[in-house]
Structures are given as C-alpha cells and as structure tokens.
C-alpha atoms as a PDB file:
ATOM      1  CA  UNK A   1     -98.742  77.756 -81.722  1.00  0.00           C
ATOM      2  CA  UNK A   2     -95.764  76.521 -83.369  1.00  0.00           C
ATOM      3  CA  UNK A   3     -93.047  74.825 -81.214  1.00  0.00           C
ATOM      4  CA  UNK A   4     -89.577  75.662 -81.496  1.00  0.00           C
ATOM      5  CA  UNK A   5     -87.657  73.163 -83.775  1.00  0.00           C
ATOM      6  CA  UNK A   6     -84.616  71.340 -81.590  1.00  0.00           C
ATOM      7  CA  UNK A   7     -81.836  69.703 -82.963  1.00  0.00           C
ATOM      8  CA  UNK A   8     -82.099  65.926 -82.436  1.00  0.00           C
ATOM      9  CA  UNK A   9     -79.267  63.522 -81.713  1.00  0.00           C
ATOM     10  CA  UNK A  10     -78.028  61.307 -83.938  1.00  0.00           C
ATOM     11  CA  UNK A  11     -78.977  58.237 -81.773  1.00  0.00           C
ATOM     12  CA  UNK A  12     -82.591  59.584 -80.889  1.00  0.00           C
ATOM     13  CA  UNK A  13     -83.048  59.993 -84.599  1.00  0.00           C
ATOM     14  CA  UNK A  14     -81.775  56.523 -85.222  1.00  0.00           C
ATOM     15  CA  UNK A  15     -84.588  55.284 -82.884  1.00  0.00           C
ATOM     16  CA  UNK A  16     -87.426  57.363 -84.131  1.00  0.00           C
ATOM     17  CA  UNK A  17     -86.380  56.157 -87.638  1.00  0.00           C
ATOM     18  CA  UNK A  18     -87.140  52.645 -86.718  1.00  0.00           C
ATOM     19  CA  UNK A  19     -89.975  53.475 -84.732  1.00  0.00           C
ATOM     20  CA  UNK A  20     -92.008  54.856 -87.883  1.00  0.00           C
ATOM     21  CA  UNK A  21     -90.806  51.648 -89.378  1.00  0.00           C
ATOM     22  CA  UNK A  22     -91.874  49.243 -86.797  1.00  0.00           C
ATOM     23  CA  UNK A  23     -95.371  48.418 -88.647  1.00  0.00           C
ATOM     24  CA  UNK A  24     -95.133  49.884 -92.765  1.00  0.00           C
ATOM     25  CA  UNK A  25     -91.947  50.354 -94.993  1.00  0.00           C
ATOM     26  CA  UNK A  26     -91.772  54.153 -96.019  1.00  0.00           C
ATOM     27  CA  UNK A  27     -89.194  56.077 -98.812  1.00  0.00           C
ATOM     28  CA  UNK A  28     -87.235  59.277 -97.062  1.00  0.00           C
ATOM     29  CA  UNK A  29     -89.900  61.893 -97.585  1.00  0.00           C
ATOM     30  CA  UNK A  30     -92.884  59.769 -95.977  1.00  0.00           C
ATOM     31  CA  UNK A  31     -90.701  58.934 -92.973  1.00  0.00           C
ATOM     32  CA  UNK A  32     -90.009  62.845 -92.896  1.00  0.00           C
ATOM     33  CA  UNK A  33     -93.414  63.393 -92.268  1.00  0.00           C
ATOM     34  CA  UNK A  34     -94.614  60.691 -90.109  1.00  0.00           C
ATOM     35  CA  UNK A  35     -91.867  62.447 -87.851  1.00  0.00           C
ATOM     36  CA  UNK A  36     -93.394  65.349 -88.247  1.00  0.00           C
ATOM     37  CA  UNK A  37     -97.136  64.736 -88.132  1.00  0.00           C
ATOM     38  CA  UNK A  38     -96.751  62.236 -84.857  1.00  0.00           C
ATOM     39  CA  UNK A  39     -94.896  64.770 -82.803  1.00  0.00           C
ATOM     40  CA  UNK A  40     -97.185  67.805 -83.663  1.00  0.00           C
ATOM     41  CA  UNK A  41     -94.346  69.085 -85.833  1.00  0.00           C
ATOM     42  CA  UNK A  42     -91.739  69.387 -83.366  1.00  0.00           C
ATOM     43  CA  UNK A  43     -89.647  66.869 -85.221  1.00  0.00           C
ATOM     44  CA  UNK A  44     -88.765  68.123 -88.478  1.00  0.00           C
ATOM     45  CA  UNK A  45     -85.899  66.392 -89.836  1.00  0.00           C
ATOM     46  CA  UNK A  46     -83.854  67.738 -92.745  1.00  0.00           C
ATOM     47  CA  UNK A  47     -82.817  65.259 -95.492  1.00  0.00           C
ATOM     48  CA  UNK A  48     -79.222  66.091 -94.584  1.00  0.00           C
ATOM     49  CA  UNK A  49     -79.734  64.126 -91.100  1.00  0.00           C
ATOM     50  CA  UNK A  50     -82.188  61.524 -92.616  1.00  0.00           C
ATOM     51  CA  UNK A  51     -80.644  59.924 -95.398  1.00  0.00           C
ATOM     52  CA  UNK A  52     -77.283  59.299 -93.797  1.00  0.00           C
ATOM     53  CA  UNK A  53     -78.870  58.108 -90.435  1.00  0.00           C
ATOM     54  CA  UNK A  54     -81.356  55.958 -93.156  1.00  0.00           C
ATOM     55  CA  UNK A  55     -77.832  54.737 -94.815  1.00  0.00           C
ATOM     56  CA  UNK A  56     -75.687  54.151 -91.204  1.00  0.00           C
ATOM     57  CA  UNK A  57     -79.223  51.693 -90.317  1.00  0.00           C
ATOM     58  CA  UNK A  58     -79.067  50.150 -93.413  1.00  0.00           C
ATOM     59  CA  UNK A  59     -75.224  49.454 -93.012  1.00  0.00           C
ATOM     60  CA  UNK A  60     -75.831  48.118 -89.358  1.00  0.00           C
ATOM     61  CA  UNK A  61     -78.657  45.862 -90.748  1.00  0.00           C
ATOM     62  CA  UNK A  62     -81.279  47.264 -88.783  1.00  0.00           C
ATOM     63  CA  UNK A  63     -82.674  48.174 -92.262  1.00  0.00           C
ATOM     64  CA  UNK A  64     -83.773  46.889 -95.431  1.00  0.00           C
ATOM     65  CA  UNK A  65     -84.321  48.550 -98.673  1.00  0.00           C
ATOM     66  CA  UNK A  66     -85.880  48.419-102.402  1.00  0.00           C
ATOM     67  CA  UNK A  67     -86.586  50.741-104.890  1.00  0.00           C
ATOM     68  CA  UNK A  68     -90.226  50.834-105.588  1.00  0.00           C
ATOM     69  CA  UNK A  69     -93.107  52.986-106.990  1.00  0.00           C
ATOM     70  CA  UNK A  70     -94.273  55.568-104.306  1.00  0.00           C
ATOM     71  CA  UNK A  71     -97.644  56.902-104.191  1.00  0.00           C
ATOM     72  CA  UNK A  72     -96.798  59.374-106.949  1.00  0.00           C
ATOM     73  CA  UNK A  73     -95.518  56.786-109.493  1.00  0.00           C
ATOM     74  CA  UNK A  74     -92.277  57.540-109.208  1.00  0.00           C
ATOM     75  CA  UNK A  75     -89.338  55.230-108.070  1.00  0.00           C
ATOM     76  CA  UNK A  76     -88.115  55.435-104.498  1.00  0.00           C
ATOM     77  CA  UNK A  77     -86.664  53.516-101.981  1.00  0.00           C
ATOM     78  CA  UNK A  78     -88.403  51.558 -99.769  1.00  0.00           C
ATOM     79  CA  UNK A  79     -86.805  51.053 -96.426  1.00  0.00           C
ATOM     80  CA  UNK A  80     -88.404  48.219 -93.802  1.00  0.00           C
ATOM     81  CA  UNK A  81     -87.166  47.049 -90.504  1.00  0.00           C
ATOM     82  CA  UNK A  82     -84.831  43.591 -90.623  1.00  0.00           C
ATOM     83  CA  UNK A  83     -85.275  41.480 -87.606  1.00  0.00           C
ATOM     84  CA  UNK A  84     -82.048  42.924 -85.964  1.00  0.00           C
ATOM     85  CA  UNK A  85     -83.771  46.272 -86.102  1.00  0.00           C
ATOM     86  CA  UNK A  86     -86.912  44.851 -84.663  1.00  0.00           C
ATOM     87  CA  UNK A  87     -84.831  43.739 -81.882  1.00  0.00           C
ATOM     88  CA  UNK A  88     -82.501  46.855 -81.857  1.00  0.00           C
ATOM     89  CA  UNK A  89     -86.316  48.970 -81.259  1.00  0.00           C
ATOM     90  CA  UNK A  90     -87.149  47.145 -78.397  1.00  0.00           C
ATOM     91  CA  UNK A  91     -83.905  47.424 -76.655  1.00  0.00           C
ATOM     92  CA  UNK A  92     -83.951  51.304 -77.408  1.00  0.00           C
ATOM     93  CA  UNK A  93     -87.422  51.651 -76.091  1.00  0.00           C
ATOM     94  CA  UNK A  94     -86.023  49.311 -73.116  1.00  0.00           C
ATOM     95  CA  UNK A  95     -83.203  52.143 -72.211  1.00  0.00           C
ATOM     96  CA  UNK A  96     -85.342  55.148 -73.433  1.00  0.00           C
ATOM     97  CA  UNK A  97     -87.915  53.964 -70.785  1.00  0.00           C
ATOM     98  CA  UNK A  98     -84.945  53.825 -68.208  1.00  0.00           C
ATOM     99  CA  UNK A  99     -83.348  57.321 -68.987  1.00  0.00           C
ATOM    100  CA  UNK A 100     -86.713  59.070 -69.008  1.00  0.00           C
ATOM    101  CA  UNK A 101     -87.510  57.437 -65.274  1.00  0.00           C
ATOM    102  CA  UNK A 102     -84.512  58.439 -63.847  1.00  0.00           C
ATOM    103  CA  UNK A 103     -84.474  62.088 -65.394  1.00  0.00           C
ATOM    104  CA  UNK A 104     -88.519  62.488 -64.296  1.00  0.00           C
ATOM    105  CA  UNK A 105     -87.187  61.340 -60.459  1.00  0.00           C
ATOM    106  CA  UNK A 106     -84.411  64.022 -60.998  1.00  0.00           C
ATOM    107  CA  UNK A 107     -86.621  66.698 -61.643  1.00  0.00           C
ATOM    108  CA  UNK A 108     -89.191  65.807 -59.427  1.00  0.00           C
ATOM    109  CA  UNK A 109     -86.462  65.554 -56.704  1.00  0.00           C
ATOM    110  CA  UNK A 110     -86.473  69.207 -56.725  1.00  0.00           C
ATOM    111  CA  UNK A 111     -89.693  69.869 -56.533  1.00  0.00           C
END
C-alpha cells in the first residue's frame, strides 16, 4: 500500500537533510533515496526542493561539499555535515522532540 506523498516544509526538509548526513557524506540522488527508503517512501523529495535546500545548508555552513567519484564513476558532489550542522541537528531534534510532545498531549487531550 502506497502512502500518499505530502509536501514537506522547507525547514523539516532542512532537518531530514542533515539527518541522512549525520554519519556518511552522500551526492543529491543518494540523499534522495535514503529519504525515501527510511520513511517507507513517504518522503520523496524532488530535486527542485533538494538542491536548493542542499545549497541554502551549504551557505549557512551546516554543510560541506566536494566533487567526487560516486558509485557509478561519475563526478558528483559530495556533501558532509560541518560541525555547526552537527550542532544545528541536535538542536532540531531538541525542538522536534518538544513540538511532537506537545501536539501528542493535544490530541490525546481529546480523546
């Protein structure tokens, strides 16, 4: 059963980016699919969404990148967290964790 695809905010996608990158560098496409293959293909971001949110991490120094040779041989870039974005992660996870408590007391509130 395939689950309906959901637009993702730019912010959320900012912190799943880095999450994928916590422990291994990865080019566009492999990040793309990590997305994908870790949440059971609900996340399915376009390259439209990921290479500018890639470019606005890089910019904010959250990211690092080089060009290397992918597992095809062919050149791509490489992008890896910085130490900022190491820290940026765990203060995303921090409020993520908050957020998620508050909305679960919400809805249990009702029930």
């Amino acid at each position: 059963v395939a689950c309906p695809r959901f637009p993702i905010p730019q912010a959320t996608l900012d912190m799943l980016i880095l999450q994928v990158l916590w422990l291994d560098p990865a080019h566009g496409y492999a990040i793309a699919q990590r997305l994908q293959q870790i949440s059971r293909e609900t996340v399915q971001v376009n390259q439209g969404s990921l290479y500018p949110a890639l470019h606005r991490l890089e910019q904010k120094r959250w990211l690092k990148s080089e060009w290397r040779q992918s597992e095809t041989g062919r050149e791509a870039k490489f992008y890896a967290l910085t130490a900022t974005g190491h820290k940026q992660l765990a203060r995303e996870k921090a409020s993520w964790d908050r957020l998620t408590k508050a909305v679960q007391l919400i809805f249990n509130e009702g029930a």
